[in-house]
Protein backbone atom coordinates (compact mmCIF):
# COMPACT_ATOMS: atom_id res chain seq x y z
CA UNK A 1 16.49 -0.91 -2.17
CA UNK A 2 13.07 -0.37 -0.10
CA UNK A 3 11.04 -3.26 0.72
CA UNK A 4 7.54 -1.89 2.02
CA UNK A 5 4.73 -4.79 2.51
CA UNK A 6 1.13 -3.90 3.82
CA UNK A 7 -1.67 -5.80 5.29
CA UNK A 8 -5.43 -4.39 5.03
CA UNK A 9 -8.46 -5.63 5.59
CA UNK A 10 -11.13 -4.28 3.44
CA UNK A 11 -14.81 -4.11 4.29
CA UNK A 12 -17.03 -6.40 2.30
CA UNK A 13 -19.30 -4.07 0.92
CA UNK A 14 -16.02 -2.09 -0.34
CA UNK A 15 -14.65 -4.99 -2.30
CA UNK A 16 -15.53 -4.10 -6.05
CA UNK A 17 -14.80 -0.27 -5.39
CA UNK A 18 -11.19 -1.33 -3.88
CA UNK A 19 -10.30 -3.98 -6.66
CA UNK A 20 -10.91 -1.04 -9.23
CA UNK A 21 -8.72 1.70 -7.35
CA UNK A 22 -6.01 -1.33 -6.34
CA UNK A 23 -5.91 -1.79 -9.99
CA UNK A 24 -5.28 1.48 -10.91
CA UNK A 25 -3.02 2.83 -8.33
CA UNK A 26 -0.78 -0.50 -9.39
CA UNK A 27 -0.86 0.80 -12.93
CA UNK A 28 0.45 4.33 -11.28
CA UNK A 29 2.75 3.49 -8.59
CA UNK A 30 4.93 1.03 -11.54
CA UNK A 31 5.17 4.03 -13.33
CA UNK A 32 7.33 5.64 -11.69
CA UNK A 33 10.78 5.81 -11.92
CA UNK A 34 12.26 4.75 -8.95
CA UNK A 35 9.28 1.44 -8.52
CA UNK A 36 11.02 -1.78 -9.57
CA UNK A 37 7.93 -3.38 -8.54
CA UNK A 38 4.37 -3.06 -7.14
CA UNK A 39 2.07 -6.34 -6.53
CA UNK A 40 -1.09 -7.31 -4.32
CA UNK A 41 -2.63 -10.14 -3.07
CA UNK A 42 -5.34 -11.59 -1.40
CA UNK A 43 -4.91 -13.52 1.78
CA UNK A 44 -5.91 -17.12 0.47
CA UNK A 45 -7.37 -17.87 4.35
CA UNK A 46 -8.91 -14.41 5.12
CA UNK A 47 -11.13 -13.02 2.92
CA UNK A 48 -10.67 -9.45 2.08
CA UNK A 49 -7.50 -9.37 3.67
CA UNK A 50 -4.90 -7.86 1.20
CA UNK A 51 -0.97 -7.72 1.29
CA UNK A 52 0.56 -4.89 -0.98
CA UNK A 53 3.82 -5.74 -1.06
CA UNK A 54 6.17 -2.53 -3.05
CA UNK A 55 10.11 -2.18 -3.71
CA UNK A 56 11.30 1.06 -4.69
CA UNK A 57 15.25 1.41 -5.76
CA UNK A 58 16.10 3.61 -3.03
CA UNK A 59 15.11 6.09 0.05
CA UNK A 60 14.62 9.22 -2.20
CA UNK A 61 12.23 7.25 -4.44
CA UNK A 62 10.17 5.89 -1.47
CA UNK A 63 9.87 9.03 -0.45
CA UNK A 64 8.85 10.92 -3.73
CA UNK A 65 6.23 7.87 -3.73
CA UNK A 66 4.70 9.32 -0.67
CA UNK A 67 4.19 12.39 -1.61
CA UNK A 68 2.90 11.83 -5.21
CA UNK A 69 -0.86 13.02 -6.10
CA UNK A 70 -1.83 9.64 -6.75
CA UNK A 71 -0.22 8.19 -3.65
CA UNK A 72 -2.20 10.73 -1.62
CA UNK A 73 -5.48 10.08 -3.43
CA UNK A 74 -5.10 6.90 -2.78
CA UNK A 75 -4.03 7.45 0.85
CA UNK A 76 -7.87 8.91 1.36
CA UNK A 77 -9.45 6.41 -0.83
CA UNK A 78 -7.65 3.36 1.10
CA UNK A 79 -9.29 5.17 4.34
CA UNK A 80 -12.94 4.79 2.88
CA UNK A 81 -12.59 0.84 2.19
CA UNK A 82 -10.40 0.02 5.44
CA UNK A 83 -12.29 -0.77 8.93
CA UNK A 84 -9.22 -0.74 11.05
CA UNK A 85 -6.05 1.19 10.10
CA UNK A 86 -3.63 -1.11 7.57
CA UNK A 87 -0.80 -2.40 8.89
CA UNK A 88 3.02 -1.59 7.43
CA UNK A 89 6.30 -3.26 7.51
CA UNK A 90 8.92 -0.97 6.15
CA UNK A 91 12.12 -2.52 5.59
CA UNK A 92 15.36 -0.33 4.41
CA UNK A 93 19.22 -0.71 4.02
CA UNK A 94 19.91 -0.17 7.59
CA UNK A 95 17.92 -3.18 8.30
CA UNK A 96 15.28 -2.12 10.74
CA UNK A 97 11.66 -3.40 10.02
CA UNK A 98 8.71 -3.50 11.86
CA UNK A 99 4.85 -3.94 11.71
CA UNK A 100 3.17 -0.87 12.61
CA UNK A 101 0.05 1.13 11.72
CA UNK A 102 0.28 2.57 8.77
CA UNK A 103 0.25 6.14 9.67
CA UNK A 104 -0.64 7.99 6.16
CA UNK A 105 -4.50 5.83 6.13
CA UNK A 106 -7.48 6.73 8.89
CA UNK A 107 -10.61 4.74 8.38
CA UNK A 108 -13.23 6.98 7.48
């Protein structure tokens, strides 16, 4: 099992535009066959921040993830609503994890 969770802060006049491609990049990440799960959340004490939090059932389907079209639209949409680059803690079955930036989003 892959546990991936990300943190992003999205610009305030972005909000609207992100909740709508959030929404349907959920709806398209779940179905795929290797998600178990895909879930976001708003930071109850930071406003605008997000946590994305996604478990896939293996390596091989975290990596077909990646390197869906809708993961790489989203990639580019997620750099249009960010002002800093999201941060990413990727945890796998050898048990390293770390937050880092998240090196698939630039700001734009």
């Amino acid at each position: 099992m892959i546990l991936i969770v990300l943190k992003a802060q999205i610009r305030p006049d972005k909000r609207e535009e992100w909740l709508s491609g959030i929404s349907q990049y959920k709806k398209d990440v779940n179905s795929e066959p290797g998600n178990i799960s895909f879930d976001y959340h708003e930071n109850v004490e930071k406003e605008n921040e997000f946590v994305i939090v996604e478990v896939f059932r293996d390596s091989a389907a975290g990596d077909a993830h990646v390197k869906t079209d809708h993961a790489q639209k989203f990639f580019d949409f997620m750099g249009s609503v960010v002002p800093e680059k999201p941060l990413i803690n990727f945890q796998s079955e050898d048990g390293k994890d770390a937050w880092v930036e998240m090196g698939e989003v630039t700001p734009h």
